[in-house]
PDB file of N, CA and C in Angstrom:
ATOM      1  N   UNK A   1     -21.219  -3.499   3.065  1.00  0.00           N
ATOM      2  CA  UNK A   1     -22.538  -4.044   3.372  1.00  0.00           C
ATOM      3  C   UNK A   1     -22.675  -5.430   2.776  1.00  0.00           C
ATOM      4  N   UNK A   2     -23.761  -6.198   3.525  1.00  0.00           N
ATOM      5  CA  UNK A   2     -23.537  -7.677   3.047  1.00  0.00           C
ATOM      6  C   UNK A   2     -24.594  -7.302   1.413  1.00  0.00           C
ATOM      7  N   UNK A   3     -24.167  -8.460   1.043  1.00  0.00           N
ATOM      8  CA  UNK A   3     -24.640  -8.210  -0.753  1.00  0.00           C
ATOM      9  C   UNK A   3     -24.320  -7.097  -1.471  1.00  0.00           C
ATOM     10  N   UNK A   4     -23.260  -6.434  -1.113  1.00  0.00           N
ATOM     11  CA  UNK A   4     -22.713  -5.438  -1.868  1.00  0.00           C
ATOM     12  C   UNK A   4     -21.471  -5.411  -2.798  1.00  0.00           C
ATOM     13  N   UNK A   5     -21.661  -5.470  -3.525  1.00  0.00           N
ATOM     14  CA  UNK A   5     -20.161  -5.734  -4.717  1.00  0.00           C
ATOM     15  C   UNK A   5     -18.718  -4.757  -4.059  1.00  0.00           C
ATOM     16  N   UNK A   6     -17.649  -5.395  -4.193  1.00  0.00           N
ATOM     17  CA  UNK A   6     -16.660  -5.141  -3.945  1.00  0.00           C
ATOM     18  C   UNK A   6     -15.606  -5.000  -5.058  1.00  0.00           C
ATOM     19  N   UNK A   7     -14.404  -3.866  -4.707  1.00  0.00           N
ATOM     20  CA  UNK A   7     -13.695  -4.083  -5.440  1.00  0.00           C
ATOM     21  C   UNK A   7     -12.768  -3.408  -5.542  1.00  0.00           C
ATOM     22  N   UNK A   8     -11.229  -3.818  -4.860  1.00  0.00           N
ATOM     23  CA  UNK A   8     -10.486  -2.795  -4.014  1.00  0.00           C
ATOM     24  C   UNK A   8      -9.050  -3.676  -4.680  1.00  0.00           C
ATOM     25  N   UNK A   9      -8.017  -3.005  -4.580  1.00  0.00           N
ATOM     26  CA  UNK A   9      -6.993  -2.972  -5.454  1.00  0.00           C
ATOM     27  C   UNK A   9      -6.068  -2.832  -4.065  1.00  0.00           C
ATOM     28  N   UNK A  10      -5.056  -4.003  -3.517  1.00  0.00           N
ATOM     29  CA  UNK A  10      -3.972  -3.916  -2.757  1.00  0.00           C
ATOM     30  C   UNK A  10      -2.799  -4.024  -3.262  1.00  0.00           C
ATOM     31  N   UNK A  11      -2.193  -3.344  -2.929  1.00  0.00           N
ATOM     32  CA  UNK A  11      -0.403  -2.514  -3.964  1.00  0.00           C
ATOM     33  C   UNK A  11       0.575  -2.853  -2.618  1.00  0.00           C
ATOM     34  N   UNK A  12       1.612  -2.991  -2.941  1.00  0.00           N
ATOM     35  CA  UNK A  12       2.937  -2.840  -2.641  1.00  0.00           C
ATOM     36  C   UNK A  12       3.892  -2.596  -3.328  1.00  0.00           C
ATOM     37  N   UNK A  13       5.017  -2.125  -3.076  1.00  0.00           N
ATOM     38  CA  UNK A  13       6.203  -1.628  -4.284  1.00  0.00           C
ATOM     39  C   UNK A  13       6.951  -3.175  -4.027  1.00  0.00           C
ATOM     40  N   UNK A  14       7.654  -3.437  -5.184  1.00  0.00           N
ATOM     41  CA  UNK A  14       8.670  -4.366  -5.191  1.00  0.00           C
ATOM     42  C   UNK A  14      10.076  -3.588  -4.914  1.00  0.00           C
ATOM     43  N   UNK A  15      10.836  -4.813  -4.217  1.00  0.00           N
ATOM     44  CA  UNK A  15      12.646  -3.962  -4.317  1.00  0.00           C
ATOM     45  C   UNK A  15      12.728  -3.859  -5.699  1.00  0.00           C
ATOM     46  N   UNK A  16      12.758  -4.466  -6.886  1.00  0.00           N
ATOM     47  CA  UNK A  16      12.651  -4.255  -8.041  1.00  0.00           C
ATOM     48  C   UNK A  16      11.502  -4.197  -8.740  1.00  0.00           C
ATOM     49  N   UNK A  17      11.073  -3.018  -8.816  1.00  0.00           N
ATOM     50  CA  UNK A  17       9.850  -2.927  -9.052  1.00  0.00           C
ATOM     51  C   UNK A  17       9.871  -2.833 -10.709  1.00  0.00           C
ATOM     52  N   UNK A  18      10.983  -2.340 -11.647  1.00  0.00           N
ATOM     53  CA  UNK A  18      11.001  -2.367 -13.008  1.00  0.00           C
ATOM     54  C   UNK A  18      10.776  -4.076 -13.817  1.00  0.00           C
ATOM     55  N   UNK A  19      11.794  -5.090 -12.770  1.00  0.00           N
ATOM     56  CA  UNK A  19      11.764  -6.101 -13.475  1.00  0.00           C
ATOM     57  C   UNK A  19      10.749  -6.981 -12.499  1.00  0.00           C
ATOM     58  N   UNK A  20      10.687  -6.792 -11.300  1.00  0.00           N
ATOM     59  CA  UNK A  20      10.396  -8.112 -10.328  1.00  0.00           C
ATOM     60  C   UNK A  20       8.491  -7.593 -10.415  1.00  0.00           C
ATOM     61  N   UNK A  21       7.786  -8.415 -10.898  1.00  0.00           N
ATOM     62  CA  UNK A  21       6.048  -8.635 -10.497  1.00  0.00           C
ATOM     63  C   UNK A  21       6.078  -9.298  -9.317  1.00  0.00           C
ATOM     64  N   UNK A  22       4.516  -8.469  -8.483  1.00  0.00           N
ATOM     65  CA  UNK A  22       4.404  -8.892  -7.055  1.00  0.00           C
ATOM     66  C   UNK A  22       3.147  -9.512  -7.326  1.00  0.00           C
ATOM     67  N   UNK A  23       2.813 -10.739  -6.654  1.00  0.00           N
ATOM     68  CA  UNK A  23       1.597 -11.662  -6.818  1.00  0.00           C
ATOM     69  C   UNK A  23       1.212 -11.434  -5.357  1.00  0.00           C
ATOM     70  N   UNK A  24      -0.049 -11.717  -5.046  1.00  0.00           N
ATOM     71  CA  UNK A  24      -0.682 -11.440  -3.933  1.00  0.00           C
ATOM     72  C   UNK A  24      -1.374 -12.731  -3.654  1.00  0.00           C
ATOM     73  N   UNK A  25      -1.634 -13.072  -1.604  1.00  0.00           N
ATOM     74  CA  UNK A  25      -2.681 -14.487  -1.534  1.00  0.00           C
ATOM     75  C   UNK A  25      -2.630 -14.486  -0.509  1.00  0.00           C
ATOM     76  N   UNK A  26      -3.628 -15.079  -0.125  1.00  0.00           N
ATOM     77  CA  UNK A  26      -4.189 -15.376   1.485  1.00  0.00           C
ATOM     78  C   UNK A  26      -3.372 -16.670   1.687  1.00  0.00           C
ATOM     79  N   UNK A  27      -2.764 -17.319   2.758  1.00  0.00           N
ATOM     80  CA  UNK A  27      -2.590 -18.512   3.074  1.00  0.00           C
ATOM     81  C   UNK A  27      -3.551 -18.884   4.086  1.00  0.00           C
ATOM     82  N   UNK A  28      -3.648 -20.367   3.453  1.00  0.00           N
ATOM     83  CA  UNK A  28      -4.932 -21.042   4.336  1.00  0.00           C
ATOM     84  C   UNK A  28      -5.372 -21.008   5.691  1.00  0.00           C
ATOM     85  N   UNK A  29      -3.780 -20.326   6.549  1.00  0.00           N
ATOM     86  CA  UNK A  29      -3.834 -20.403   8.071  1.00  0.00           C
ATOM     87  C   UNK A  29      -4.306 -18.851   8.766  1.00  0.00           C
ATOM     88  N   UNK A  30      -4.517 -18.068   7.099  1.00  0.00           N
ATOM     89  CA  UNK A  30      -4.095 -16.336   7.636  1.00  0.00           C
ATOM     90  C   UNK A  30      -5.925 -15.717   7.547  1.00  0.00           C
ATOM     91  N   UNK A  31      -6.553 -16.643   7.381  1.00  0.00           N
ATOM     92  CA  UNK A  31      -8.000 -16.323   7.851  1.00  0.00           C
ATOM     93  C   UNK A  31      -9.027 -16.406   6.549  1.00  0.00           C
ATOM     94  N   UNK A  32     -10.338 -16.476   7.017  1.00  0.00           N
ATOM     95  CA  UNK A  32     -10.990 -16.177   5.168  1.00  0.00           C
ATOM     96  C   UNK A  32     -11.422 -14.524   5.282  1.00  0.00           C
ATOM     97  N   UNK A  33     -11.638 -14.916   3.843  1.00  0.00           N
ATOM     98  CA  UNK A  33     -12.095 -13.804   3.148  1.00  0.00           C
ATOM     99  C   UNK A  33     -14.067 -13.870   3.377  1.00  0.00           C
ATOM    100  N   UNK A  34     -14.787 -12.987   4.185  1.00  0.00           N
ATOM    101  CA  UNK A  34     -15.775 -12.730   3.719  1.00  0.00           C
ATOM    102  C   UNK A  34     -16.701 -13.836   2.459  1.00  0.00           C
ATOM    103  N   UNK A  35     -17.281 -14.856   2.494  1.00  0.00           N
ATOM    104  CA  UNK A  35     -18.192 -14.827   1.866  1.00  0.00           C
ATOM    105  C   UNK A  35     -18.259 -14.655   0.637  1.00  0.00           C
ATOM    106  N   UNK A  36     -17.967 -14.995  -0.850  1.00  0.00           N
ATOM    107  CA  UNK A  36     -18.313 -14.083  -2.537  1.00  0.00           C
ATOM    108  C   UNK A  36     -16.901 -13.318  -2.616  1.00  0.00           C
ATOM    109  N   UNK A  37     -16.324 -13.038  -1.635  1.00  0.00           N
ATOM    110  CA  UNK A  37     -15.383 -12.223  -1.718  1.00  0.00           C
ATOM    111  C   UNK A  37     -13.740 -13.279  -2.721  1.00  0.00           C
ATOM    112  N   UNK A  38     -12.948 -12.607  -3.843  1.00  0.00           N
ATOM    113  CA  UNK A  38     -11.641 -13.616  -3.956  1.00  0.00           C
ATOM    114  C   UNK A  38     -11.133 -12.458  -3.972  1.00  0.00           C
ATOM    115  N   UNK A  39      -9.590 -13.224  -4.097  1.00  0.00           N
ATOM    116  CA  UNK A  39      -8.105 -12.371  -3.898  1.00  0.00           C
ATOM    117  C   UNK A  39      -7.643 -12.914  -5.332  1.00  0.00           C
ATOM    118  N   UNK A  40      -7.341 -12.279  -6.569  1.00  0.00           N
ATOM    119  CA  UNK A  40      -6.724 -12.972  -7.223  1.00  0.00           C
ATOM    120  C   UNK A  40      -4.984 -12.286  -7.194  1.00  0.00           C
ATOM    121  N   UNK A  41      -4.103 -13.258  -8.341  1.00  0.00           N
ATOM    122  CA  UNK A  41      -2.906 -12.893  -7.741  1.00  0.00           C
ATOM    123  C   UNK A  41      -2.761 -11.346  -8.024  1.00  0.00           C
ATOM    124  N   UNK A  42      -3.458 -10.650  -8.409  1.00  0.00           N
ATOM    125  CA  UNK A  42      -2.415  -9.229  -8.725  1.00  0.00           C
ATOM    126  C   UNK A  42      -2.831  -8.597  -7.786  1.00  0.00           C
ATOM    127  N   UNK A  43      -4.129  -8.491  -6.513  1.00  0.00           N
ATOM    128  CA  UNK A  43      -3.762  -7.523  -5.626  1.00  0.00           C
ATOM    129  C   UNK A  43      -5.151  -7.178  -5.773  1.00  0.00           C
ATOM    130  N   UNK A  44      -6.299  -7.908  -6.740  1.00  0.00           N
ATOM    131  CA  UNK A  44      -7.924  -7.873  -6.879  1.00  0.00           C
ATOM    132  C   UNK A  44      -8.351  -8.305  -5.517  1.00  0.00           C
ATOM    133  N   UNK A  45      -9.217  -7.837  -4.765  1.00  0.00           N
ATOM    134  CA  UNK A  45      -9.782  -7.998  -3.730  1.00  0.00           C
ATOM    135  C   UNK A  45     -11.328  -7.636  -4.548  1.00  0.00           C
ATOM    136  N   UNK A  46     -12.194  -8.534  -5.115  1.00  0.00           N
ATOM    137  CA  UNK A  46     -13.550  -8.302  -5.848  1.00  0.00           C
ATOM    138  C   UNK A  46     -14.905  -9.202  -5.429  1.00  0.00           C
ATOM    139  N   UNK A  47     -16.164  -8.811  -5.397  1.00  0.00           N
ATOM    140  CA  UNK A  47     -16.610 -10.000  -5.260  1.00  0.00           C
ATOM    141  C   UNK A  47     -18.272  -9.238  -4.479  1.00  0.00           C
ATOM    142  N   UNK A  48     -19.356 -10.126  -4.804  1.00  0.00           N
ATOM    143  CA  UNK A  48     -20.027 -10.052  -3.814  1.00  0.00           C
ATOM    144  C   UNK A  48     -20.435 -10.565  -2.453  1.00  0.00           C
ATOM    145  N   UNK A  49     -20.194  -9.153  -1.416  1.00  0.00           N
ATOM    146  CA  UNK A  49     -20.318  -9.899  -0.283  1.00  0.00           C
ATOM    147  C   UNK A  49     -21.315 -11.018  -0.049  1.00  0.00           C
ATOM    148  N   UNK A  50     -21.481 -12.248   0.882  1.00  0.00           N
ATOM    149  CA  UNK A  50     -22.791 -12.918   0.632  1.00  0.00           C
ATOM    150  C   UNK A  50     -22.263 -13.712   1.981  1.00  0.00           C
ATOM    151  N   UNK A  51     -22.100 -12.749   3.441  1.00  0.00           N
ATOM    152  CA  UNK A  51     -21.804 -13.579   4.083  1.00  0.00           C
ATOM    153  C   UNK A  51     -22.934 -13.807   5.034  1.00  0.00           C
ATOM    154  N   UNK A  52     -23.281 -15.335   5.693  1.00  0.00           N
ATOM    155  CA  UNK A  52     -23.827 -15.201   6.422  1.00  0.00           C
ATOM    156  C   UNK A  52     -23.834 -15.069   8.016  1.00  0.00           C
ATOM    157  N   UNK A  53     -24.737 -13.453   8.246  1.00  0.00           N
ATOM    158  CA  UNK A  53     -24.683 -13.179   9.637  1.00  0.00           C
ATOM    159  C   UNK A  53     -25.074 -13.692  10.881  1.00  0.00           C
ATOM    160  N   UNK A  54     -24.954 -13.574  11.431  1.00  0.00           N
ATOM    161  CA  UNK A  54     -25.952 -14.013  12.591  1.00  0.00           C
ATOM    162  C   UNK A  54     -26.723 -13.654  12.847  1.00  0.00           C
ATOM    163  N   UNK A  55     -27.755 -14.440  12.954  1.00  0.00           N
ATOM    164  CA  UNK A  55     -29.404 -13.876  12.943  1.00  0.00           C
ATOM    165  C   UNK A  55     -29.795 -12.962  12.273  1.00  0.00           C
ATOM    166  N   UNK A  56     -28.424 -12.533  11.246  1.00  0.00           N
ATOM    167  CA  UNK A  56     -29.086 -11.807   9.988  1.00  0.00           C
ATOM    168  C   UNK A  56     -28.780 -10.254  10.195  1.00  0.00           C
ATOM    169  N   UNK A  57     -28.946  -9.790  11.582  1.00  0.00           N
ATOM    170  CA  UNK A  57     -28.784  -8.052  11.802  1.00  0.00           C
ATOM    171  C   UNK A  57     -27.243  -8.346  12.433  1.00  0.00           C
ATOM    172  N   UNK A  58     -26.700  -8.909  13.109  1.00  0.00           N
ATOM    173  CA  UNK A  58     -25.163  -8.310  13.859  1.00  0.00           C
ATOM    174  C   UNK A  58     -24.115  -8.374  12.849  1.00  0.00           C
ATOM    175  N   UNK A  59     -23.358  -7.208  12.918  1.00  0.00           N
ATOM    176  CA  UNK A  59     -22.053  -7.442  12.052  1.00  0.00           C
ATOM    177  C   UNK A  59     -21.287  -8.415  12.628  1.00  0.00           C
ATOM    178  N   UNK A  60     -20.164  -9.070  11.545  1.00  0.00           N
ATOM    179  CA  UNK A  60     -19.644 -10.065  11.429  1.00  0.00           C
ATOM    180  C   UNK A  60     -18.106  -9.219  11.235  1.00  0.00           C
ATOM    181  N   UNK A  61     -16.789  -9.419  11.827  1.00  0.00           N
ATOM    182  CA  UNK A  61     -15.523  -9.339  11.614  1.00  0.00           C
ATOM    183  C   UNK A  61     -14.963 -10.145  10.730  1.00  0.00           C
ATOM    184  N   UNK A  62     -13.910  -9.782   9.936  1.00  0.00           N
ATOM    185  CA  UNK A  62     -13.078 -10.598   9.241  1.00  0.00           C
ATOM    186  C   UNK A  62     -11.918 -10.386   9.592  1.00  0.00           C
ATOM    187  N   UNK A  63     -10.998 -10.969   9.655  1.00  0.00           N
ATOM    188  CA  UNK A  63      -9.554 -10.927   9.945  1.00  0.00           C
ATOM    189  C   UNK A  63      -8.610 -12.076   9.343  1.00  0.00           C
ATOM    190  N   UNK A  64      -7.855 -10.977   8.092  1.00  0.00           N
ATOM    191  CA  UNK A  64      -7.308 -12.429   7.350  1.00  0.00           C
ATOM    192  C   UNK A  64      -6.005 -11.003   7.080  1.00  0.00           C
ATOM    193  N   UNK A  65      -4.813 -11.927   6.434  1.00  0.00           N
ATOM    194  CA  UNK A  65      -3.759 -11.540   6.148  1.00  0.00           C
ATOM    195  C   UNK A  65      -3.379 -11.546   4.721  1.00  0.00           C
ATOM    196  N   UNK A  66      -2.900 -11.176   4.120  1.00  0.00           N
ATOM    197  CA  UNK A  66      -2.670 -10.794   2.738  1.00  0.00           C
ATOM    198  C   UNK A  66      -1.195 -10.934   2.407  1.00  0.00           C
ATOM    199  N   UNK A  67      -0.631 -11.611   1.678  1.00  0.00           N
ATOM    200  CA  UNK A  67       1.047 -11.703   1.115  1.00  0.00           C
ATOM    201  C   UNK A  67       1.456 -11.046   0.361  1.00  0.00           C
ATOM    202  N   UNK A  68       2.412 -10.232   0.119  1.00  0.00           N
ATOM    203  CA  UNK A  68       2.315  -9.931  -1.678  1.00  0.00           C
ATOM    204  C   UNK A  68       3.951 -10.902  -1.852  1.00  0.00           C
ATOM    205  N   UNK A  69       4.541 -11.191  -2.829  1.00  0.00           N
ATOM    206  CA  UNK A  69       5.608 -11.808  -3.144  1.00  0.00           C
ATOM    207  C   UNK A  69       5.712 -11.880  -4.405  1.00  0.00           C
ATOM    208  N   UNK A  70       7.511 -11.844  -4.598  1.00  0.00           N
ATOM    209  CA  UNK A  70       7.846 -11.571  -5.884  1.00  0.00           C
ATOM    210  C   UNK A  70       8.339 -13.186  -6.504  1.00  0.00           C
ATOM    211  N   UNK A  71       8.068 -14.120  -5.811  1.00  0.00           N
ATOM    212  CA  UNK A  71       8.027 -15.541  -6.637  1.00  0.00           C
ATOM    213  C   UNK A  71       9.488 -15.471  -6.606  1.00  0.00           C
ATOM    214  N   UNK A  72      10.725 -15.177  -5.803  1.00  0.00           N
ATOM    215  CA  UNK A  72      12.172 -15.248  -5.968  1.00  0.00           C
ATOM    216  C   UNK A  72      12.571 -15.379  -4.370  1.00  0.00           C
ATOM    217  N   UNK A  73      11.424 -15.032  -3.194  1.00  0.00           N
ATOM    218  CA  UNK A  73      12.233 -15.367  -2.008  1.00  0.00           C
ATOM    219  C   UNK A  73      11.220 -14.502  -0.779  1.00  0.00           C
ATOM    220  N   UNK A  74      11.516 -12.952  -1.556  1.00  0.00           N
ATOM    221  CA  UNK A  74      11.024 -12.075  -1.062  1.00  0.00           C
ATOM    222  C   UNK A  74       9.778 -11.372  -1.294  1.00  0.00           C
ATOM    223  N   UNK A  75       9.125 -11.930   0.581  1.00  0.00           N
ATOM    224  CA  UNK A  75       7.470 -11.773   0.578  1.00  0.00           C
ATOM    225  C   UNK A  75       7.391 -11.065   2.032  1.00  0.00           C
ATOM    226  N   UNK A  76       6.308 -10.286   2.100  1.00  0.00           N
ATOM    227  CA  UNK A  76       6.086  -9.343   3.421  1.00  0.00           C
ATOM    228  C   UNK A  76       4.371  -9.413   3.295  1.00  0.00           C
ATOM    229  N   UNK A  77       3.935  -9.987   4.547  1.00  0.00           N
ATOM    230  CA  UNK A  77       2.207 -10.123   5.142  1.00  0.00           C
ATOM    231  C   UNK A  77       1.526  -9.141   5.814  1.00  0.00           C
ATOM    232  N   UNK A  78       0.593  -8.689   5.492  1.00  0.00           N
ATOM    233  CA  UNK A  78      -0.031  -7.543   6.392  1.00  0.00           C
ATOM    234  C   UNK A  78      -1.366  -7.795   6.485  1.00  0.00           C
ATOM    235  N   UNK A  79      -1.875  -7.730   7.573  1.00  0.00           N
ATOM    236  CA  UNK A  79      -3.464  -7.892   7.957  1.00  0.00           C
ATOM    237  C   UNK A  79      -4.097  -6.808   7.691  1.00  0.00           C
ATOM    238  N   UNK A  80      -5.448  -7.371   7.330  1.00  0.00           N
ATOM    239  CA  UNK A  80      -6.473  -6.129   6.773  1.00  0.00           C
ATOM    240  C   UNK A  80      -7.933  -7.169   8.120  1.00  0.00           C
ATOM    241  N   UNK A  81      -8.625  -6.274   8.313  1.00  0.00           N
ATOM    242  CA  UNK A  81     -10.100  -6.643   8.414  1.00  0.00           C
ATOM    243  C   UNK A  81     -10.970  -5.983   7.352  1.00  0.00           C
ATOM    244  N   UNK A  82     -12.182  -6.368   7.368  1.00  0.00           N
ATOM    245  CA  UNK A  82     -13.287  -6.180   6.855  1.00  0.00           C
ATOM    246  C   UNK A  82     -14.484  -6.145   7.577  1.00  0.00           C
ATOM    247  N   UNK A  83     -15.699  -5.530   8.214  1.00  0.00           N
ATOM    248  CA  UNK A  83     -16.508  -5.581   9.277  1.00  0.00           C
ATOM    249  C   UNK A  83     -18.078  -5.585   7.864  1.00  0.00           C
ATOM    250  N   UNK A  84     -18.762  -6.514   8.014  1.00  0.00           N
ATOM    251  CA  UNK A  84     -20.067  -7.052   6.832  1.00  0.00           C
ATOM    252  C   UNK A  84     -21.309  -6.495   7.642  1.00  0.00           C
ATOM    253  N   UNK A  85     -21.725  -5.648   7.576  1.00  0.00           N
ATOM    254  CA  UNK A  85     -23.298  -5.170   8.108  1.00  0.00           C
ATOM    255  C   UNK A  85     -24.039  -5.763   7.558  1.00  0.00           C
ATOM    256  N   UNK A  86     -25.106  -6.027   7.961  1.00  0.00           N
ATOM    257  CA  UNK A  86     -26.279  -5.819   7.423  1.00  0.00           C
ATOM    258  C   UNK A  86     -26.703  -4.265   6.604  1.00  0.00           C
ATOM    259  N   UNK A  87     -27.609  -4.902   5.583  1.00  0.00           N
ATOM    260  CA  UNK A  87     -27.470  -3.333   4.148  1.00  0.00           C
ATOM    261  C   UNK A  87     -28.289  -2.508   5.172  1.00  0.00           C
ATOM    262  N   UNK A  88     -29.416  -2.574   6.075  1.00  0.00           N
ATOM    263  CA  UNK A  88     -30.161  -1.940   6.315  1.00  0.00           C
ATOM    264  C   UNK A  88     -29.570  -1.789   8.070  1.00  0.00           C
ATOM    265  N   UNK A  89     -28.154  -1.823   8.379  1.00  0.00           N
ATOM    266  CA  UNK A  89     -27.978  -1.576   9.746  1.00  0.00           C
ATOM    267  C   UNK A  89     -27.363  -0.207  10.389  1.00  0.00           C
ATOM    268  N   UNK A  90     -27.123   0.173   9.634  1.00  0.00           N
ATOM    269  CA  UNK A  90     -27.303   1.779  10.232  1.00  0.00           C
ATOM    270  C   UNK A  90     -28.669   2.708   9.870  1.00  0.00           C
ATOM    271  N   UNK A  91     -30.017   1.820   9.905  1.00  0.00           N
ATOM    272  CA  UNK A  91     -30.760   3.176   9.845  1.00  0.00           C
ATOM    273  C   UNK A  91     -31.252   3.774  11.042  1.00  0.00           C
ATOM    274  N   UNK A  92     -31.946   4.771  11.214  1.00  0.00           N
ATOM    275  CA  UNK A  92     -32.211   5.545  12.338  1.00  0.00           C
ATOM    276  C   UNK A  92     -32.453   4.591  13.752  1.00  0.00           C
ATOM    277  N   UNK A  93     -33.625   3.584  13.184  1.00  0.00           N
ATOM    278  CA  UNK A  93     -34.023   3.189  14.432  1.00  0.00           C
ATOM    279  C   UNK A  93     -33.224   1.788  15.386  1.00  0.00           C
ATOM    280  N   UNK A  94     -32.351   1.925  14.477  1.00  0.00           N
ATOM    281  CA  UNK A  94     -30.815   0.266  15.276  1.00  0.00           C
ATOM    282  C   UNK A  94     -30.947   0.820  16.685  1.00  0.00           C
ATOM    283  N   UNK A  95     -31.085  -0.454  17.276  1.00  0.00           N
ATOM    284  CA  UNK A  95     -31.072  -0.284  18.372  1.00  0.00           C
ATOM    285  C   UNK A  95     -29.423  -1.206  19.350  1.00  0.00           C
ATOM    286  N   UNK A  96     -28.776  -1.728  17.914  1.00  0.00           N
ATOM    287  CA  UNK A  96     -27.584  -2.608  18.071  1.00  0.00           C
ATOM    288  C   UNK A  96     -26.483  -1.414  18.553  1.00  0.00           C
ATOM    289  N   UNK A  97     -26.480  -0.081  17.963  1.00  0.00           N
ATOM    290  CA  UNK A  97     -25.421   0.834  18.267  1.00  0.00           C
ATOM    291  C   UNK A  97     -25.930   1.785  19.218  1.00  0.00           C
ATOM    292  N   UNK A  98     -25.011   2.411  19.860  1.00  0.00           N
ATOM    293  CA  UNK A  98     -25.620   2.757  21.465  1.00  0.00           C
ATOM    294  C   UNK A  98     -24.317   4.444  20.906  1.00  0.00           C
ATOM    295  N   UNK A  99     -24.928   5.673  20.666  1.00  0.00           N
ATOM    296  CA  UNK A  99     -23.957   6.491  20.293  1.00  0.00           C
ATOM    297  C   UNK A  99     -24.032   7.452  21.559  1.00  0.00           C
ATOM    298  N   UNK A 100     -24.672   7.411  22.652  1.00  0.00           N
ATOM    299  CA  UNK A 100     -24.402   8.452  23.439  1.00  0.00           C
ATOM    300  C   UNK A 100     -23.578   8.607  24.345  1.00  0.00           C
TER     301      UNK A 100
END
């Protein structure tokens, strides 16, 4: 929900996972992040949402990509979305979602 604190933890195993640390990051071309939202390097996805919607009630998509890499060569990208409601958009009377 928009203005809602976040705070989600993205993992991958390393080929050497005893010695090799994996750092995590968006590259500039792989989309933003939501609004309040950061990525720091260990895989923190934290933040308050604070994005702005359109006209305030329609959800908003995100579509960004995520790296993890071990700073020696070897890095693998995977896309995540994120979809930002409005706090008050699923109550009874939305007339934006059509469930029948």
């Amino acid at each position: 929900f928009n203005h809602t604190y976040v705070k989600v933890n993205v993992r991958a195993e390393s080929v050497e996972p005893a010695t090799t640390p994996l750092y995590y990051y968006i590259d500039d071309l792989d989309g933003p992040l939501p609004k309040g939202l950061e990525l720091k390097s260990t895989g923190e996805l934290s933040g308050f949402v604070t994005a702005a919607l359109p006209s305030g009630t329609i959800p908003e998509l995100y579509t960004f990509s995520i790296t993890a890499t071990d700073g020696a060569g070897i890095s693998d990208k995977r896309a995540f979305k994120i979809l930002v409601v409005p706090n008050n958009f699923f109550r009874a009377d939305n007339t934006y979602l059509n469930f029948s």
